[in-house]
N, C-alpha and C. Protein backbone atom coordinates (compact mmCIF):
# COMPACT_ATOMS: atom_id res chain seq x y z
N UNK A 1 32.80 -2.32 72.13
CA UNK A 1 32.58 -3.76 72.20
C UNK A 1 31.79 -4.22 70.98
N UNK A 2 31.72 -5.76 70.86
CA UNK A 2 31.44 -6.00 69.44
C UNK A 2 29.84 -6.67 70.12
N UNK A 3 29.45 -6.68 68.71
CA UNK A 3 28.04 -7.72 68.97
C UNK A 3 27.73 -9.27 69.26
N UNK A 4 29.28 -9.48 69.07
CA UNK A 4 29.87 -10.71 69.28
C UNK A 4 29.45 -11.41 70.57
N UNK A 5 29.34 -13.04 71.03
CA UNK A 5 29.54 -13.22 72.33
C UNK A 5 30.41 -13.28 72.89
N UNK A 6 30.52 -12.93 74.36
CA UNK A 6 31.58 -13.70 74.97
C UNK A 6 31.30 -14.34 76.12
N UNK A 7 32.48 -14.98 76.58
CA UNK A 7 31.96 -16.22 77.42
C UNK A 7 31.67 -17.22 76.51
N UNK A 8 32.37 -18.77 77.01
CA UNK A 8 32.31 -20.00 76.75
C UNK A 8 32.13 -21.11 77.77
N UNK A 9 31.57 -20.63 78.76
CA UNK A 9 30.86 -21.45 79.59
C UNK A 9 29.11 -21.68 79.47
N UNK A 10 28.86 -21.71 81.02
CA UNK A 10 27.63 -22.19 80.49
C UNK A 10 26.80 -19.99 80.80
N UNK A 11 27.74 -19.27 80.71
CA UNK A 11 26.85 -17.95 80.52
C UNK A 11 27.84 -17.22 79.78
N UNK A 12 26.85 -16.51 78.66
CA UNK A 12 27.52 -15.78 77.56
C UNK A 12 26.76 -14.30 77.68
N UNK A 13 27.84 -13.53 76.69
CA UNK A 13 26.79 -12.32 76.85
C UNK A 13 27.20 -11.50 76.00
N UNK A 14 26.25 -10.36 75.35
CA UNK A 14 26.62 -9.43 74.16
C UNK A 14 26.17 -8.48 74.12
N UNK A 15 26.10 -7.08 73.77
CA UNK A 15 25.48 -6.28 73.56
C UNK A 15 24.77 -6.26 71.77
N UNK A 16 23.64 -5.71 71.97
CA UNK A 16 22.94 -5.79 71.21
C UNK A 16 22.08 -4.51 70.69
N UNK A 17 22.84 -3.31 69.76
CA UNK A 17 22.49 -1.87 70.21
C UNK A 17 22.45 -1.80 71.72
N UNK A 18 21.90 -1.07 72.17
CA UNK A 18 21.81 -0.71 73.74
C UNK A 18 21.28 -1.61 74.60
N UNK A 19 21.08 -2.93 73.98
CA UNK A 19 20.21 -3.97 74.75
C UNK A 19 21.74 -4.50 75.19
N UNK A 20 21.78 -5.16 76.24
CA UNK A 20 22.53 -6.63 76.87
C UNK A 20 21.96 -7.58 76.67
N UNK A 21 22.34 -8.66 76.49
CA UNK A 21 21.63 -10.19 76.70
C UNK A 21 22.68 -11.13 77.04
N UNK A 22 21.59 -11.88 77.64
CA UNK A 22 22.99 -12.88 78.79
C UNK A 22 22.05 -14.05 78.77
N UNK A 23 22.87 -15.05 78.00
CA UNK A 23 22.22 -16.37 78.20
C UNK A 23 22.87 -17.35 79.20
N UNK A 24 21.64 -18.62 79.85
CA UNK A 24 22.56 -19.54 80.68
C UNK A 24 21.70 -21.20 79.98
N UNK A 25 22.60 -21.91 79.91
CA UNK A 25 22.80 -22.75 79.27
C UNK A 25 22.27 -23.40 80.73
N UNK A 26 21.18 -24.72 80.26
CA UNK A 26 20.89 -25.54 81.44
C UNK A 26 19.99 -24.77 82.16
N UNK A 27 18.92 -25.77 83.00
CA UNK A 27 18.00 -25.19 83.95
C UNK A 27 18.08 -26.02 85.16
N UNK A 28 17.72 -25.33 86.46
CA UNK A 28 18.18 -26.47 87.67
C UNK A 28 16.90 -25.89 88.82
N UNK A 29 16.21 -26.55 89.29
CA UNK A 29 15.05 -25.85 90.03
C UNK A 29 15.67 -24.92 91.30
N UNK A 30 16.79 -24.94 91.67
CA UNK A 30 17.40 -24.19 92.64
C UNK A 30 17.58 -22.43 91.66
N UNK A 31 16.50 -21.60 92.03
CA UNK A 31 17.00 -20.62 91.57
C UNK A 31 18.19 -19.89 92.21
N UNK A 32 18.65 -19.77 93.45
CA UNK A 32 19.93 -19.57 94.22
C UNK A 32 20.96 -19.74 93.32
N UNK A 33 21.01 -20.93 92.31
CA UNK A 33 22.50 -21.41 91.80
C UNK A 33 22.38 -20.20 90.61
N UNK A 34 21.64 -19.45 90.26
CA UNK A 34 22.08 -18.55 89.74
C UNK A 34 22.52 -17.52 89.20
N UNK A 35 22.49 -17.15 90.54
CA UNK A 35 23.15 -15.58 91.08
C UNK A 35 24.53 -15.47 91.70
N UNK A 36 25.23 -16.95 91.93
CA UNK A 36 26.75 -16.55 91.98
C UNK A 36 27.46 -16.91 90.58
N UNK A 37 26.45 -18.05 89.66
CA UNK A 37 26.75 -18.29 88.33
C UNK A 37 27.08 -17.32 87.33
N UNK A 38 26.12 -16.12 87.42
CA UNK A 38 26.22 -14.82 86.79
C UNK A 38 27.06 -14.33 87.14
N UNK A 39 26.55 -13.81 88.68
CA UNK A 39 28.01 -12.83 89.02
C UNK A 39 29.25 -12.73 88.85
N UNK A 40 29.54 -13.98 89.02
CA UNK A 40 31.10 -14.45 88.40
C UNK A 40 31.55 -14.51 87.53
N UNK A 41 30.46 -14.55 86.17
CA UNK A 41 30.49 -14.05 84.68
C UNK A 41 31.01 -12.51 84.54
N UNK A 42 30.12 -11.91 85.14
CA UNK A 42 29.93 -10.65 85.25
C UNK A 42 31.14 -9.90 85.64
N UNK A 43 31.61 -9.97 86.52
CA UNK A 43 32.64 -9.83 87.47
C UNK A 43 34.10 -10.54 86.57
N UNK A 44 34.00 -11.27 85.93
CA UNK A 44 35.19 -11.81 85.12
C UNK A 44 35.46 -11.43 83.93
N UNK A 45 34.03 -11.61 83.25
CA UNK A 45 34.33 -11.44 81.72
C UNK A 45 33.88 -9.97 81.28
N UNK A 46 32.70 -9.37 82.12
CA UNK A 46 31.96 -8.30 81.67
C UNK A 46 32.99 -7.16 81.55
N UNK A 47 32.90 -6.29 80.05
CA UNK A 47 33.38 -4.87 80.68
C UNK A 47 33.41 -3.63 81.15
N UNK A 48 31.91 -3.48 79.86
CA UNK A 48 31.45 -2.20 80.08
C UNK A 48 30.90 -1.66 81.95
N UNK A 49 30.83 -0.32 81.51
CA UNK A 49 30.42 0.25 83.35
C UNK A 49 28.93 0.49 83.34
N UNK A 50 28.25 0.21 84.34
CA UNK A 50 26.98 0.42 84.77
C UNK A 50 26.04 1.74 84.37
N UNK A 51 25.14 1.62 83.90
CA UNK A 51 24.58 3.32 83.73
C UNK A 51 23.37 3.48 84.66
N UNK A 52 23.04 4.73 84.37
CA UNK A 52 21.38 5.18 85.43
C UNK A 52 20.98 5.39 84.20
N UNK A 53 19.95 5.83 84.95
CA UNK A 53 18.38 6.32 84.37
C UNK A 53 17.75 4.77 84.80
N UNK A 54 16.28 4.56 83.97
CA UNK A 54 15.44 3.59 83.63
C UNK A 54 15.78 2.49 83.04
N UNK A 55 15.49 1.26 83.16
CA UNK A 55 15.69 -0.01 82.80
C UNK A 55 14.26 -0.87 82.32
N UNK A 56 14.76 -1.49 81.41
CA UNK A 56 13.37 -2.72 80.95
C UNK A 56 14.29 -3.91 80.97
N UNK A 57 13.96 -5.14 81.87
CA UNK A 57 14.87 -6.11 82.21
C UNK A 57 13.52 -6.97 81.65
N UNK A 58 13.94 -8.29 81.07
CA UNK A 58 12.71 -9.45 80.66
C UNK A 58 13.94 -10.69 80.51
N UNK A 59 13.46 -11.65 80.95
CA UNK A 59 13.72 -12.46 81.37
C UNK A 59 13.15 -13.93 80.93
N UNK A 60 13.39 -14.57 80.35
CA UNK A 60 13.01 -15.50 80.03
C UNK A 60 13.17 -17.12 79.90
N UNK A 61 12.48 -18.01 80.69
CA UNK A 61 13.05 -19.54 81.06
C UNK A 61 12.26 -20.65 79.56
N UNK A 62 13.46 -20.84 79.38
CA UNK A 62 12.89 -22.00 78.22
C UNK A 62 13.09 -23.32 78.85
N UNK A 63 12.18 -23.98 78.82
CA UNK A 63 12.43 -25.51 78.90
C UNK A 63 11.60 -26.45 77.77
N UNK A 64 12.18 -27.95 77.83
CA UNK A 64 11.69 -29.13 77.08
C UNK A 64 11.00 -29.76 78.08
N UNK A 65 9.76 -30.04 78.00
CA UNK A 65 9.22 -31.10 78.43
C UNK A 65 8.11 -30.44 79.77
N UNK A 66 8.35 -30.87 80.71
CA UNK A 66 7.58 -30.34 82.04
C UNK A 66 8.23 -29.36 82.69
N UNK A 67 7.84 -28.06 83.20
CA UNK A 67 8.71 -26.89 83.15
C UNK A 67 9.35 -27.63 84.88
N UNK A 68 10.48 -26.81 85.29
CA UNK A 68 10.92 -27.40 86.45
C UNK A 68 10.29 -26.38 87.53
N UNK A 69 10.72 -27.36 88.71
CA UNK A 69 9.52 -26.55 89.35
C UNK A 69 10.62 -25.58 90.29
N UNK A 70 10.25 -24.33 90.19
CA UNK A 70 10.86 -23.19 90.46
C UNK A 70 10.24 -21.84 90.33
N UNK A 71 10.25 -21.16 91.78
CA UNK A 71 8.94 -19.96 91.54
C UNK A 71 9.86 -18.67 90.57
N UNK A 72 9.30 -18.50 89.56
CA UNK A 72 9.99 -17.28 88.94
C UNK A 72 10.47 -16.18 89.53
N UNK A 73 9.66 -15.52 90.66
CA UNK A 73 10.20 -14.46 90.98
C UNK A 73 11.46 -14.51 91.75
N UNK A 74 11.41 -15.75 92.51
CA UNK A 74 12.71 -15.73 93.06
C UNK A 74 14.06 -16.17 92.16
N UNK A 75 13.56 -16.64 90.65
CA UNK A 75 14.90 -17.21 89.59
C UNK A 75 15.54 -15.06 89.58
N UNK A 76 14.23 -14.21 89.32
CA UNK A 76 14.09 -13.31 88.85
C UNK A 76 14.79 -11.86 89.88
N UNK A 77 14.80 -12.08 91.07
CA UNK A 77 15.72 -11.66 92.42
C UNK A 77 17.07 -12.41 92.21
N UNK A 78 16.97 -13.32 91.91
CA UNK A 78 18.72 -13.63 92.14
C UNK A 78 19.42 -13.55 90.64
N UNK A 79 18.73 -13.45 89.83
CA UNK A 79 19.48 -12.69 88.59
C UNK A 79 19.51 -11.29 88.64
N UNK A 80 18.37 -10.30 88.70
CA UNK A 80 18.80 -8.80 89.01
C UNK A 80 19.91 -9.12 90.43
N UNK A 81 19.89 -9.70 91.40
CA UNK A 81 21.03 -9.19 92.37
C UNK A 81 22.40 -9.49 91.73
N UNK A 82 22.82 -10.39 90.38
CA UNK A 82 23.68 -10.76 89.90
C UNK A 82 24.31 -9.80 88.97
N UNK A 83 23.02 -8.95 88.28
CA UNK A 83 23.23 -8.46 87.16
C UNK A 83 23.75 -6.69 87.46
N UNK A 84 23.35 -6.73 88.82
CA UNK A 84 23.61 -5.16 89.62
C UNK A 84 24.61 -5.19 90.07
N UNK A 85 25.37 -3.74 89.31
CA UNK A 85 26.32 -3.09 89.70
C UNK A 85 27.22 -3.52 88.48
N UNK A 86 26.56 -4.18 87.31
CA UNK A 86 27.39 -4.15 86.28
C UNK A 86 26.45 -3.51 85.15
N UNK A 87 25.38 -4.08 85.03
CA UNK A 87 24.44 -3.39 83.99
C UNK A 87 23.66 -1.88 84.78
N UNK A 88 23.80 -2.03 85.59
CA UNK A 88 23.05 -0.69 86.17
C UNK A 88 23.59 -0.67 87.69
N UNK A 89 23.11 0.40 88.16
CA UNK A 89 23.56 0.77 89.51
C UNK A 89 22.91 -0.01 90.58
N UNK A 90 21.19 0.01 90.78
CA UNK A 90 20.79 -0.75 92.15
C UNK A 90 19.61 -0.90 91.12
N UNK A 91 18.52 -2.11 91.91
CA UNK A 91 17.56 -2.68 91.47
C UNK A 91 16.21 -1.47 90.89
N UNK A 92 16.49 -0.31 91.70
CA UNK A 92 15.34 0.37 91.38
C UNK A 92 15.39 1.24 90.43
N UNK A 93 16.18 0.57 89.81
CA UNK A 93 16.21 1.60 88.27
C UNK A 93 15.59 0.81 87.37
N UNK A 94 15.34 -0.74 87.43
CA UNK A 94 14.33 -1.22 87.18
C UNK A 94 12.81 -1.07 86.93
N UNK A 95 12.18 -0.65 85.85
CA UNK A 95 10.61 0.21 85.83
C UNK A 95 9.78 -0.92 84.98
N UNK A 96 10.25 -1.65 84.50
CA UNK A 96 9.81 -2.67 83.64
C UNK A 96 10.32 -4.16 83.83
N UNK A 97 9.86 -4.93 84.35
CA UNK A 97 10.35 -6.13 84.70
C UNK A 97 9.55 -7.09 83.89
N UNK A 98 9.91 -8.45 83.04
CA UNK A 98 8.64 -9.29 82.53
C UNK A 98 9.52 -10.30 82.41
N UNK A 99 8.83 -11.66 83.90
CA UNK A 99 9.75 -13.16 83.42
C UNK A 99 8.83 -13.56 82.53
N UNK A 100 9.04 -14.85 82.06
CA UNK A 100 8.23 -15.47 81.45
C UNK A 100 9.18 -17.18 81.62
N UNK A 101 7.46 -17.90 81.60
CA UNK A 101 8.57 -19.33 81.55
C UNK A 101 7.68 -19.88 80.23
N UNK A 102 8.22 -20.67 79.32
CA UNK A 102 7.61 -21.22 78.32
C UNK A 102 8.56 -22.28 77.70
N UNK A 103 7.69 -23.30 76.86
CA UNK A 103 8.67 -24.49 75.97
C UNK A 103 9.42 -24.09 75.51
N UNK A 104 10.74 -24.27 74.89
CA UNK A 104 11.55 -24.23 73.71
C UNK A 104 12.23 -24.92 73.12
N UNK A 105 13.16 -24.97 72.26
CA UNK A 105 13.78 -25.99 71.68
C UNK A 105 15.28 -26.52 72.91
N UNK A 106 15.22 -25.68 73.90
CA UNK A 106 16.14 -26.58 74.33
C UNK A 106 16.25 -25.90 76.33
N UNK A 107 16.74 -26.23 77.18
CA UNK A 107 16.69 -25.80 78.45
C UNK A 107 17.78 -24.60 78.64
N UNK A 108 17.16 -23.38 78.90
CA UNK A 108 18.17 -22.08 78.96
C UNK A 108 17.40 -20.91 79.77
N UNK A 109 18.14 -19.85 80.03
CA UNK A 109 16.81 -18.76 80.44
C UNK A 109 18.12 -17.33 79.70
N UNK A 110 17.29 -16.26 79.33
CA UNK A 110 17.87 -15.63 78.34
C UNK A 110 17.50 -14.56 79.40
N UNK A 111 18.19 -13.56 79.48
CA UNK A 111 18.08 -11.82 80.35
C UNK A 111 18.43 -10.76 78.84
N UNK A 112 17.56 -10.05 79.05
CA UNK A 112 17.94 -8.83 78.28
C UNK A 112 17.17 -7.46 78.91
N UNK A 113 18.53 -6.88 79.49
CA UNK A 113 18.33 -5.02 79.77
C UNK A 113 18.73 -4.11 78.77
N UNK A 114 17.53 -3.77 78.56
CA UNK A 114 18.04 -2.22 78.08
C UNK A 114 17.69 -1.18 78.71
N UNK A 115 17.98 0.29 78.25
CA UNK A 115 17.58 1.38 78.66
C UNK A 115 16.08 1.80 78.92
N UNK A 116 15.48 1.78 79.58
CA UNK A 116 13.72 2.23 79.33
C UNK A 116 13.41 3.65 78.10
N UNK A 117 12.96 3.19 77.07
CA UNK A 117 12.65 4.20 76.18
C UNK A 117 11.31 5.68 76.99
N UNK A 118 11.79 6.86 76.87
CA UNK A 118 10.83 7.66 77.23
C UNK A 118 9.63 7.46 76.40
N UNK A 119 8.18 7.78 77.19
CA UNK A 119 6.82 7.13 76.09
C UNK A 119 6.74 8.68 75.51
């Protein structure tokens, strides 16, 4: 696969060396809406197959203006339940988790898994 994106909706996605990243265009305080949003990305466009071992998943919500009101951990449960069983096998291969919500130049939230590096 290339480094390229794909997907032309509102979720794209690429590999990046061994990293994934999956952006979603737009923010909506219902974190629910976006775990069938993904999945269906995932499930349509994605190709590669799932691996084990360790994971570092980070997560990140950009917004303009007043952040919306939405508790992270739950944006952060319904994207890993979206993102499982394509980027990895089940949630607990997960060892490193970090949302973050902060300003940016425009309303999006960005996912990137990679492999957990041994220390």
């Amino acid at each position: 696969m290339t480094n390229g994106w794909i997907g032309t909706g509102k979720v794209r996605a690429r590999e990046a060396g061994q990293a994934v990243e999956i952006t979603i265009d737009g923010l909506t305080t219902q974190a629910k809406y976006y775990k069938p949003l993904v999945y269906e990305f995932m499930r349509k466009e994605w190709v590669s197959r799932p691996s084990w071992g360790d994971f570092t998943v980070e997560i990140v919500m950009e917004h303009v203006g007043d952040p919306p009101w939405m508790d992270l951990d739950n944006l952060a449960k319904a994207l890993l339940d979206a993102i499982k069983g394509y980027l990895f096998h089940d949630d607990s291969q997960v060892a490193r988790l970090l949302v973050e919500r902060r300003e940016g130049e425009r309303e999006r939230i960005t996912i990137r898994a990679s492999p957990r590096q041994s220390a």
